[in-house]
Protein backbone atom coordinates (compact mmCIF):
# COMPACT_ATOMS: atom_id res chain seq x y z
CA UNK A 1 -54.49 -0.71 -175.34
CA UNK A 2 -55.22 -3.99 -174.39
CA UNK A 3 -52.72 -5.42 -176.92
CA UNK A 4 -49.47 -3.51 -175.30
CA UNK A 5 -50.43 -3.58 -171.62
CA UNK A 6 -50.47 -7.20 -172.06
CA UNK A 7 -47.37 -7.42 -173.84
CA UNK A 8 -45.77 -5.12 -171.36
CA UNK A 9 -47.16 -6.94 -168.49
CA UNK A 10 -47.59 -10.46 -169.40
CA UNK A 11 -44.67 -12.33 -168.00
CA UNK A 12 -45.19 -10.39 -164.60
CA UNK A 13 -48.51 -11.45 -164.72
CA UNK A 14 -48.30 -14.99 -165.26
CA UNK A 15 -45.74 -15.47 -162.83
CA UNK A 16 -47.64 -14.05 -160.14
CA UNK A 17 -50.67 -16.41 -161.55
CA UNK A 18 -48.36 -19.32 -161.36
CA UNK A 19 -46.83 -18.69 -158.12
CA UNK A 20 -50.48 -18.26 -156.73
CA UNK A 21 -51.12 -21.46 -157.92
CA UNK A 22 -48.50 -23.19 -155.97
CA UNK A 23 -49.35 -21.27 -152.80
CA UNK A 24 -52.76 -22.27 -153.18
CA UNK A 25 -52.40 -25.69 -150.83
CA UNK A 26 -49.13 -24.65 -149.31
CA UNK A 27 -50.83 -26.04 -145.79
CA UNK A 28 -52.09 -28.91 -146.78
CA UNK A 29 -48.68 -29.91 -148.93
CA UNK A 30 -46.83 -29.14 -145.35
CA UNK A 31 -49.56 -30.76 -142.93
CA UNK A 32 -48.31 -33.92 -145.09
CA UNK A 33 -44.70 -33.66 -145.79
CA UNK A 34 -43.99 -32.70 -142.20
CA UNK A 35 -44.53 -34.51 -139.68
CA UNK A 36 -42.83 -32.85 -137.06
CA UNK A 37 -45.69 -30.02 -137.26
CA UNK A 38 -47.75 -33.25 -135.21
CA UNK A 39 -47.53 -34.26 -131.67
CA UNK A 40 -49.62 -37.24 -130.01
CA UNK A 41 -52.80 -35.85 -127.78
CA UNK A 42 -51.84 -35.77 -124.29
CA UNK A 43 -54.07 -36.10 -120.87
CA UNK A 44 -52.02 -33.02 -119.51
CA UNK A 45 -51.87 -29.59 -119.73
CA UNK A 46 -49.79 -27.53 -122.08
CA UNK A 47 -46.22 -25.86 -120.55
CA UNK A 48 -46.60 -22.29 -120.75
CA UNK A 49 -45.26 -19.98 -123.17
CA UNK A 50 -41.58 -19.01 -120.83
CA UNK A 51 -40.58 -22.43 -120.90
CA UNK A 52 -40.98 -23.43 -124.38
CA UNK A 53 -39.50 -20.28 -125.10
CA UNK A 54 -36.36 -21.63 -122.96
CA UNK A 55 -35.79 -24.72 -124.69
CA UNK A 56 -36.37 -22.92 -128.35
CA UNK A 57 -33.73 -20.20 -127.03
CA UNK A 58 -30.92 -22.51 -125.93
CA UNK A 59 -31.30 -24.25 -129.53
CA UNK A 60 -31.06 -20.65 -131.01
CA UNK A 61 -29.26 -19.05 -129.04
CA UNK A 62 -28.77 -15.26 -130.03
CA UNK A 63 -31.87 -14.80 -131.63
CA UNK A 64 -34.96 -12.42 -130.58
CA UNK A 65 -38.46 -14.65 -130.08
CA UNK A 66 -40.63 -13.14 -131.19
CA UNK A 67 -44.31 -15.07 -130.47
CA UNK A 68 -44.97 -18.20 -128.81
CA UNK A 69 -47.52 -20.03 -130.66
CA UNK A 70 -50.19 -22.79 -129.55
CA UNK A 71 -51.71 -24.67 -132.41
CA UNK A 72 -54.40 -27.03 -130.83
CA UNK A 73 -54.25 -30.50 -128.94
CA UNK A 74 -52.50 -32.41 -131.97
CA UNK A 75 -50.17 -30.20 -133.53
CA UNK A 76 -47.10 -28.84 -132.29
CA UNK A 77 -46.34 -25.37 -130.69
CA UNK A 78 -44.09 -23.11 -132.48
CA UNK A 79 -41.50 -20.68 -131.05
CA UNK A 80 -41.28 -18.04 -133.52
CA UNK A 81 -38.17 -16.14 -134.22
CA UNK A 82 -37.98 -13.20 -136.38
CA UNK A 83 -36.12 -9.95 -137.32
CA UNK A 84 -36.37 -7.66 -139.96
CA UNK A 85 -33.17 -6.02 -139.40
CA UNK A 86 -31.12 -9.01 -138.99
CA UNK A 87 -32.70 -10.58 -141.76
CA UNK A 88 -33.82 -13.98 -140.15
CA UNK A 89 -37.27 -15.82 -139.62
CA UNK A 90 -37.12 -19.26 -138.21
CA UNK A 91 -39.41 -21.72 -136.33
CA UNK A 92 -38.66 -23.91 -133.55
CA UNK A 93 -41.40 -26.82 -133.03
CA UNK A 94 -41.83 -28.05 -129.81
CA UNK A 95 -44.22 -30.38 -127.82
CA UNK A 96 -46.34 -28.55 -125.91
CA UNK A 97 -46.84 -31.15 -123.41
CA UNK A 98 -43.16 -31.94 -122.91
CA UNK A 99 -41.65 -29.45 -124.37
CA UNK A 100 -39.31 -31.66 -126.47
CA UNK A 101 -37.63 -29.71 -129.62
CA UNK A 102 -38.92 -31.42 -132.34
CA UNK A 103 -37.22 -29.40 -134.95
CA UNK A 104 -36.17 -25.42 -135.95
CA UNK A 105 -36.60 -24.53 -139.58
CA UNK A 106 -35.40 -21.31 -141.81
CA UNK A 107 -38.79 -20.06 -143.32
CA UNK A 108 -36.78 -17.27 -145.24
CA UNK A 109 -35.13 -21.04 -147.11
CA UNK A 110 -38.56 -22.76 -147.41
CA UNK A 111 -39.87 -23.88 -150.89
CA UNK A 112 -43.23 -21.60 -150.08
CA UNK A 113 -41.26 -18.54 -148.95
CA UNK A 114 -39.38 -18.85 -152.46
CA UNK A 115 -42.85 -19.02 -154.13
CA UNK A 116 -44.35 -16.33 -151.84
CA UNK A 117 -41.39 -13.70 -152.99
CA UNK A 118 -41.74 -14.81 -156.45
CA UNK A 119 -45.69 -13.85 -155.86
CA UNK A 120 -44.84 -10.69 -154.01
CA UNK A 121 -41.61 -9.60 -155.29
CA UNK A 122 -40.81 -11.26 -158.92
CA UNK A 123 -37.70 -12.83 -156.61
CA UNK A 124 -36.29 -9.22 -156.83
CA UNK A 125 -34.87 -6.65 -153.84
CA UNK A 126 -38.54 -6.09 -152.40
CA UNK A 127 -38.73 -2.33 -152.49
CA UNK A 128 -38.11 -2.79 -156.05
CA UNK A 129 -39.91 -6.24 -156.65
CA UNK A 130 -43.11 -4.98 -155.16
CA UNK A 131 -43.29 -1.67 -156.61
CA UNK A 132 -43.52 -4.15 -160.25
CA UNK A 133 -46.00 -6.32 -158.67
CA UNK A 134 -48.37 -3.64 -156.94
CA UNK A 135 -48.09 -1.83 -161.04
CA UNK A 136 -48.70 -4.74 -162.91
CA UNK A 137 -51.50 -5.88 -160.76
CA UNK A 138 -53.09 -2.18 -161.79
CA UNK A 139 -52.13 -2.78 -165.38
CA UNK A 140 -53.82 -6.01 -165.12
CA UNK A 141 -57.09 -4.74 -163.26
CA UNK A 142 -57.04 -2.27 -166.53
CA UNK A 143 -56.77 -5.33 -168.87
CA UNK A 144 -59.68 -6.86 -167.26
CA UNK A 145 -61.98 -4.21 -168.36
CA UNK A 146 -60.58 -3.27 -171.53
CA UNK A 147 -60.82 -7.26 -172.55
CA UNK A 148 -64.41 -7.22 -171.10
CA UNK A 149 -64.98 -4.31 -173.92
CA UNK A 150 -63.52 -6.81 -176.77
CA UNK A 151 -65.84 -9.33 -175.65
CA UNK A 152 -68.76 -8.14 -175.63
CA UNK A 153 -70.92 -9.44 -178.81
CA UNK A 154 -72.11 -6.83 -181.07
CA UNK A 155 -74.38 -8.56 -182.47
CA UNK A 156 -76.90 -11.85 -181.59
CA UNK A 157 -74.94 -13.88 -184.26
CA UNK A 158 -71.77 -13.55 -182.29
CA UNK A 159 -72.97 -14.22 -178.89
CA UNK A 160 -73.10 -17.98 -178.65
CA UNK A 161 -69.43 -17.88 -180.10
CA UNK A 162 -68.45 -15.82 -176.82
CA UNK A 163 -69.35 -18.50 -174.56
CA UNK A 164 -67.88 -21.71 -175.78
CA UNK A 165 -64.49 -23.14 -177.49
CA UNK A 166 -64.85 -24.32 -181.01
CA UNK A 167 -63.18 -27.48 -180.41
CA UNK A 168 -63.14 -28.88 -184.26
CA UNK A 169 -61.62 -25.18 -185.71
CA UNK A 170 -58.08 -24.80 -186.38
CA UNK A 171 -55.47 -24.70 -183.54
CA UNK A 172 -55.50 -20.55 -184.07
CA UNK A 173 -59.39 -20.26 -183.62
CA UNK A 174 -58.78 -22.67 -180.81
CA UNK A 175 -56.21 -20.55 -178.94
CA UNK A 176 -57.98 -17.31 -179.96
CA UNK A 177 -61.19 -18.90 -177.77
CA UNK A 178 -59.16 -19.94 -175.12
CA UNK A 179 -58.34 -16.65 -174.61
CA UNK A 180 -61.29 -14.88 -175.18
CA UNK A 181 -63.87 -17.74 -174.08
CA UNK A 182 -61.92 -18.51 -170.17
CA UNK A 183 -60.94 -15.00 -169.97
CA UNK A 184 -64.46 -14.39 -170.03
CA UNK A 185 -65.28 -16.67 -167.28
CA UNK A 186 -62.87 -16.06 -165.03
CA UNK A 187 -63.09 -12.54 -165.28
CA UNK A 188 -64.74 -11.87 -162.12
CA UNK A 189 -61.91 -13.93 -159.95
CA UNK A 190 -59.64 -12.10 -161.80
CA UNK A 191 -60.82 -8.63 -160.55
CA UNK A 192 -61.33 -10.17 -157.02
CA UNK A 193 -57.26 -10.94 -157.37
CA UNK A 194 -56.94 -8.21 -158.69
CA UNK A 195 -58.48 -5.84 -155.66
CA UNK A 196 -57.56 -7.68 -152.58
CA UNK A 197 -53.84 -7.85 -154.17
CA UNK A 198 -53.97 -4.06 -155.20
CA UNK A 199 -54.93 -3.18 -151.11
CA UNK A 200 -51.46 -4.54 -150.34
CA UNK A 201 -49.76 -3.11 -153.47
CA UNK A 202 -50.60 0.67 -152.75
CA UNK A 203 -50.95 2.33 -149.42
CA UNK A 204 -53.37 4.70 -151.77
CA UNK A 205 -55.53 2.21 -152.96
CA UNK A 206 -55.94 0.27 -149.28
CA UNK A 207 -56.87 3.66 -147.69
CA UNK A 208 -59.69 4.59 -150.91
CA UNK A 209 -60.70 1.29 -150.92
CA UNK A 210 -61.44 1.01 -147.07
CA UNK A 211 -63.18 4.86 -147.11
CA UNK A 212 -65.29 3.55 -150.08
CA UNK A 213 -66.47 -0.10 -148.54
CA UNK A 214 -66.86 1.38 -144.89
CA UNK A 215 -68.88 5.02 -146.66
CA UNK A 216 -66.51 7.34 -145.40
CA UNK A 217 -64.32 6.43 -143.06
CA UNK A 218 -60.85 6.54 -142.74
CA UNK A 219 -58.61 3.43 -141.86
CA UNK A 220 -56.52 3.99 -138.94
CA UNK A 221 -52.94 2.62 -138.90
CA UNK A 222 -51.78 -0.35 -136.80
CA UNK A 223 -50.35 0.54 -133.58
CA UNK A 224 -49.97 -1.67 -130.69
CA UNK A 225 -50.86 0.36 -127.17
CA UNK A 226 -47.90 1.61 -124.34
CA UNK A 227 -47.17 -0.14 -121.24
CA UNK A 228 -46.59 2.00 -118.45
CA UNK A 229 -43.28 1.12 -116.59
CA UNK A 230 -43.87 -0.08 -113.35
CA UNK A 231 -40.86 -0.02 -110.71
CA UNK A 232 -42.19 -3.43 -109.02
CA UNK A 233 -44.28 -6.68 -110.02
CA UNK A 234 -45.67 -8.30 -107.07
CA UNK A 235 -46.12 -11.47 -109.68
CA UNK A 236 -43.51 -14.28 -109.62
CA UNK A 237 -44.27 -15.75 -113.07
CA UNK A 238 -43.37 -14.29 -116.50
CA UNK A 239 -45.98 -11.97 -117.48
CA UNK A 240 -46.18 -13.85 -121.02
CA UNK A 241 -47.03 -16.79 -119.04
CA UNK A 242 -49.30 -15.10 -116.84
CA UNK A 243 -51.50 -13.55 -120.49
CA UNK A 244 -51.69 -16.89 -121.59
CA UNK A 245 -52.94 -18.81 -118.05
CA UNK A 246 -56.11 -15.58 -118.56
CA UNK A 247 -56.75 -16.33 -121.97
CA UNK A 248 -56.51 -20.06 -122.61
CA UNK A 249 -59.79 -21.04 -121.56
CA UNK A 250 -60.61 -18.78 -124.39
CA UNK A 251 -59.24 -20.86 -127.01
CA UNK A 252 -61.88 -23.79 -128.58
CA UNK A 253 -60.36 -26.98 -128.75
CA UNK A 254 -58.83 -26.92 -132.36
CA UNK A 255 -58.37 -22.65 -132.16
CA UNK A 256 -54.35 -21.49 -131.96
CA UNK A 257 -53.44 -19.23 -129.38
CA UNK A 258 -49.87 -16.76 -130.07
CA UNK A 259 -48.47 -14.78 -127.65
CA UNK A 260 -46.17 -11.96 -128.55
CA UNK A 261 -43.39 -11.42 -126.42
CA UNK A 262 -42.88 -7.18 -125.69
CA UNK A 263 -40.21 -5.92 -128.32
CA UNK A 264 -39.37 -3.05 -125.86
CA UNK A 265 -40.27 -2.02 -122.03
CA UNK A 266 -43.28 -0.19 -123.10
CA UNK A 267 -44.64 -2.56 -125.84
CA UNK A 268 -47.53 -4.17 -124.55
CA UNK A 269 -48.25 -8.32 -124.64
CA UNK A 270 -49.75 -8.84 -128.16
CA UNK A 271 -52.07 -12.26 -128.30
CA UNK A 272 -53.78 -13.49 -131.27
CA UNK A 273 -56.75 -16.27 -130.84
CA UNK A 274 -58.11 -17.75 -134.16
CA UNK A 275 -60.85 -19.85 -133.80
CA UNK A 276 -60.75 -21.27 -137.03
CA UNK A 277 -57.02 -21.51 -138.34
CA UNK A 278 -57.86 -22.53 -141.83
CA UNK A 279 -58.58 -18.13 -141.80
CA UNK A 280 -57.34 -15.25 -140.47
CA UNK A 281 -59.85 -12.86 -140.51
CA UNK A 282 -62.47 -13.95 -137.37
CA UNK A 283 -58.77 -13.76 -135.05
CA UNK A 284 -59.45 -11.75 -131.73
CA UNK A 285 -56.25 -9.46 -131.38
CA UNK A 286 -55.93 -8.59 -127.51
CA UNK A 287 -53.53 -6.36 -126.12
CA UNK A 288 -52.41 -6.34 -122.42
CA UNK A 289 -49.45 -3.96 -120.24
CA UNK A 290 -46.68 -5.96 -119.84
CA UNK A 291 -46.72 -5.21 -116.32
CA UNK A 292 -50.27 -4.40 -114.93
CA UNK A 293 -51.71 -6.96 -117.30
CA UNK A 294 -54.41 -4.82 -118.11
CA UNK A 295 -56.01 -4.94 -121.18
CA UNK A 296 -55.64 -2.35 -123.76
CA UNK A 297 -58.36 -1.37 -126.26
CA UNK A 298 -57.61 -0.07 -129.91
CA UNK A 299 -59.24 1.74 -132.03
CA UNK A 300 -57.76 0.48 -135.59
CA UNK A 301 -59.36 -3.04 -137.32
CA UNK A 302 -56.88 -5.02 -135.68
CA UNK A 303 -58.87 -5.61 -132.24
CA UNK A 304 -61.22 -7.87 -130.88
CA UNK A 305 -63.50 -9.61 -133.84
CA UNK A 306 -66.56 -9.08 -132.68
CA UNK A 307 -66.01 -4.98 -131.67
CA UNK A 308 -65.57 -4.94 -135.62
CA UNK A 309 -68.04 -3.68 -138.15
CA UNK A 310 -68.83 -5.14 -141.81
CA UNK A 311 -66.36 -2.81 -143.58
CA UNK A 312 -63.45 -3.71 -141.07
CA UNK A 313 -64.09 -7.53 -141.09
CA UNK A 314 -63.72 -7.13 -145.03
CA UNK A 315 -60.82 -5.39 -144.37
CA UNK A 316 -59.80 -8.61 -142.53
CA UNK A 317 -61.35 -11.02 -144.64
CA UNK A 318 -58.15 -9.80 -147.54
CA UNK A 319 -56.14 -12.19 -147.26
CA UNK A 320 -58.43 -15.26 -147.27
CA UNK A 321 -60.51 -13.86 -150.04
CA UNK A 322 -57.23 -13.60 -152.24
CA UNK A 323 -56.48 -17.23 -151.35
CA UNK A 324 -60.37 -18.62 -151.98
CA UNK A 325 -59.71 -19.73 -147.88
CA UNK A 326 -62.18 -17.92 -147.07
CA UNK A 327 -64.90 -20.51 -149.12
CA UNK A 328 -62.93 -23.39 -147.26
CA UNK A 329 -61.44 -25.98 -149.70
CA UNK A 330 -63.72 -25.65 -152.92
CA UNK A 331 -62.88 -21.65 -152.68
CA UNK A 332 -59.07 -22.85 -152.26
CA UNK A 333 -59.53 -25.03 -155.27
CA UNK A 334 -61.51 -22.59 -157.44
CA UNK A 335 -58.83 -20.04 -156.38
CA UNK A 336 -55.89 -22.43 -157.95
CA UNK A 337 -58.16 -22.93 -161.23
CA UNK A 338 -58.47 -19.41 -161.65
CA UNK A 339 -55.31 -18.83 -161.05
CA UNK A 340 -54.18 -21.33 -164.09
CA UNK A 341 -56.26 -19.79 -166.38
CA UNK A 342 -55.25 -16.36 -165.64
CA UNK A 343 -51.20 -17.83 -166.14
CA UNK A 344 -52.62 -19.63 -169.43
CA UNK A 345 -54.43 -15.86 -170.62
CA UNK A 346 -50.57 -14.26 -171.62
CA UNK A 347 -49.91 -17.24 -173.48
CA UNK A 348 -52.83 -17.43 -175.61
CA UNK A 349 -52.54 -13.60 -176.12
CA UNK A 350 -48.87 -13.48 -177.40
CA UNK A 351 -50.10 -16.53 -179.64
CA UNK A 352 -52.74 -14.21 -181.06
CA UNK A 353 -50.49 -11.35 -181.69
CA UNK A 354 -47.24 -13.25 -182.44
CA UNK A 355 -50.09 -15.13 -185.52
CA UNK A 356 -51.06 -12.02 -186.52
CA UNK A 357 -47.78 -10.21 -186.65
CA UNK A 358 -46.86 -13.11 -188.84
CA UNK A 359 -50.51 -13.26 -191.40
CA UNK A 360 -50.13 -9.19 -191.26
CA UNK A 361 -46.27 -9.74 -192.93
């Protein structure tokens, strides 16, 4: 079993292994090849979200913005514009102080975005590409256990073999202890990968896996709350702009504020505040009516941080455990080693069956 899931899934899987490993430090890589993501800190106050969303729209003109985003004192803001339908996701940098276009960029033509659909979608249409991915990934969460089961020593004599590469043996022992010796120790990364990416792969799995972690419960899908139409507005300032004046103060000094502007007259005013923008999960999602202001409670994981319990901030936490973020920088960098030797573990396998295929004829 563990032989032909691994030949039937081992080029999907090490491409998704190797295209992890370039997203590992995707922000860092851009935070230093891009410059233009950096403004100079400024004794003034920020311009608020309508007018940066001016200058962004008359330097795409015809497109829908979709957030207005506030990065901290020394990085630039970003005017977000993005449509599924129309098939377009760019961002338009802009000094927050000033307001000055610093520059508009595809993300759908980015070097990352080309890894990330690789990761996501094997580069292929993505209601086909992820349907491969999310199966693999279950194929692979199989392997684990079933190579687990080869492993294991059956005797005493065989167990120091299990945990160390005979470096002076022939090139074939060496590979064969490659395989079994890394696979061994990163075997508990790999089902970590293997869970967090199987809650995006299957709607099944996310929903079993939340009732499971949370002892019952069932995980509510996202919605954002109604605005109720209002024939007047007694304000004179956008009500984006008037959101963002509330929640500012809110923000700590390096945090990112992101204010969503309504997609129809009874969407409400989505904002996002991250306190910590290396992660996603501790972000305080606030919803207010578009024309009372008011804010709106909800009642799936996507609110407020701290209304959420343990089982909804792991929930949360899926994303930055997949990436190692959520250890900082030596989880980042233990992700991308893992992530090499899991690429690495269909070589060495084929090499043991492709040697044996041979020694067998």
């Amino acid at each position: 079993m563990h032989l032909w899931l691994g030949l039937s899934s081992g080029l999907v899987v090490f491409i998704i292994a190797i295209t992890g490993c370039f997203y590992a430090f995707q922000d860092e890589i851009k935070n230093l090849t891009q410059p233009y993501r950096f403004v100079e800190r400024q004794d003034r106050p920020f311009l608020p979200p309508s007018e940066l969303k001016q200058v962004a729209e008359q330097a795409v003109p015809g497109r829908l913005v979709h957030a207005i985003m506030y990065q901290g004192q020394e990085h630039a803001a970003k005017v977000i514009f993005y449509s599924e339908a129309d098939n377009y996701y760019l961002f338009a940098y802009t000094n927050p102080y000033t307001g000055n276009l610093l520059k508009v960029t595809d993300e759908f033509n980015d070097f990352f975005r080309f890894v990330l659909d690789g990761h996501f979608y094997l580069w292929l249409p993505h209601e086909v590409g992820q349907k491969v991915v999310a199966c693999a990934t279950l194929v692979f969460f199989v392997m684990i256990l079933s190579g687990l089961f080869l492993w294991w020593p059956r005797n005493k004599a065989g167990r120091k073999q299990r945990f160390s590469v005979k470096w002076d043996a022939r090139w074939r022992r060496k590979n064969y202890d490659l395989h079994n010796v890394l696979g061994f120790y990163v075997l508990i990364l790999a089902m970590v990968f293997a869970i967090t990416g199987l809650v995006w792969g299957f709607e099944w799995f996310s929903k079993t896996y939340y009732t499971v972690i949370s002892g019952g419960d069932t995980m509510l899908p996202y919605a954002t709350p109604a605005s109720v139409a209002a024939t007047s507005s007694n304000e004179d300032s956008p009500a984006i702009d008037l959101v963002w004046h509330k929640l500012k103060n809110d923000v700590p000094a390096n945090g990112s504020i992101e204010v969503h502007t309504p997609e129809t007259d009874s969407s409400a005013i989505a904002v996002n505040i991250n306190s910590d923008p290396a992660t996603y999960w501790k972000t305080d999602y606030r919803y207010f009516d578009q024309y009372t202001l008011e804010e709106k409670s909800v009642n799936h994981i996507w609110g407020r941080y701290k209304e959420t319990n343990a089982s909804q901030k792991l929930m949360r936490m899926n994303y930055d455990i997949h990436t190692g973020a959520a250890l900082g920088m030596p989880g980042k960098i233990l992700a991308f080693c893992a992530s090499l030797i899991i690429a690495s573990l269909p070589v060495t396998g084929t090499v043991i069956w492709w040697g044996r295929r041979k020694k067998a004829k």
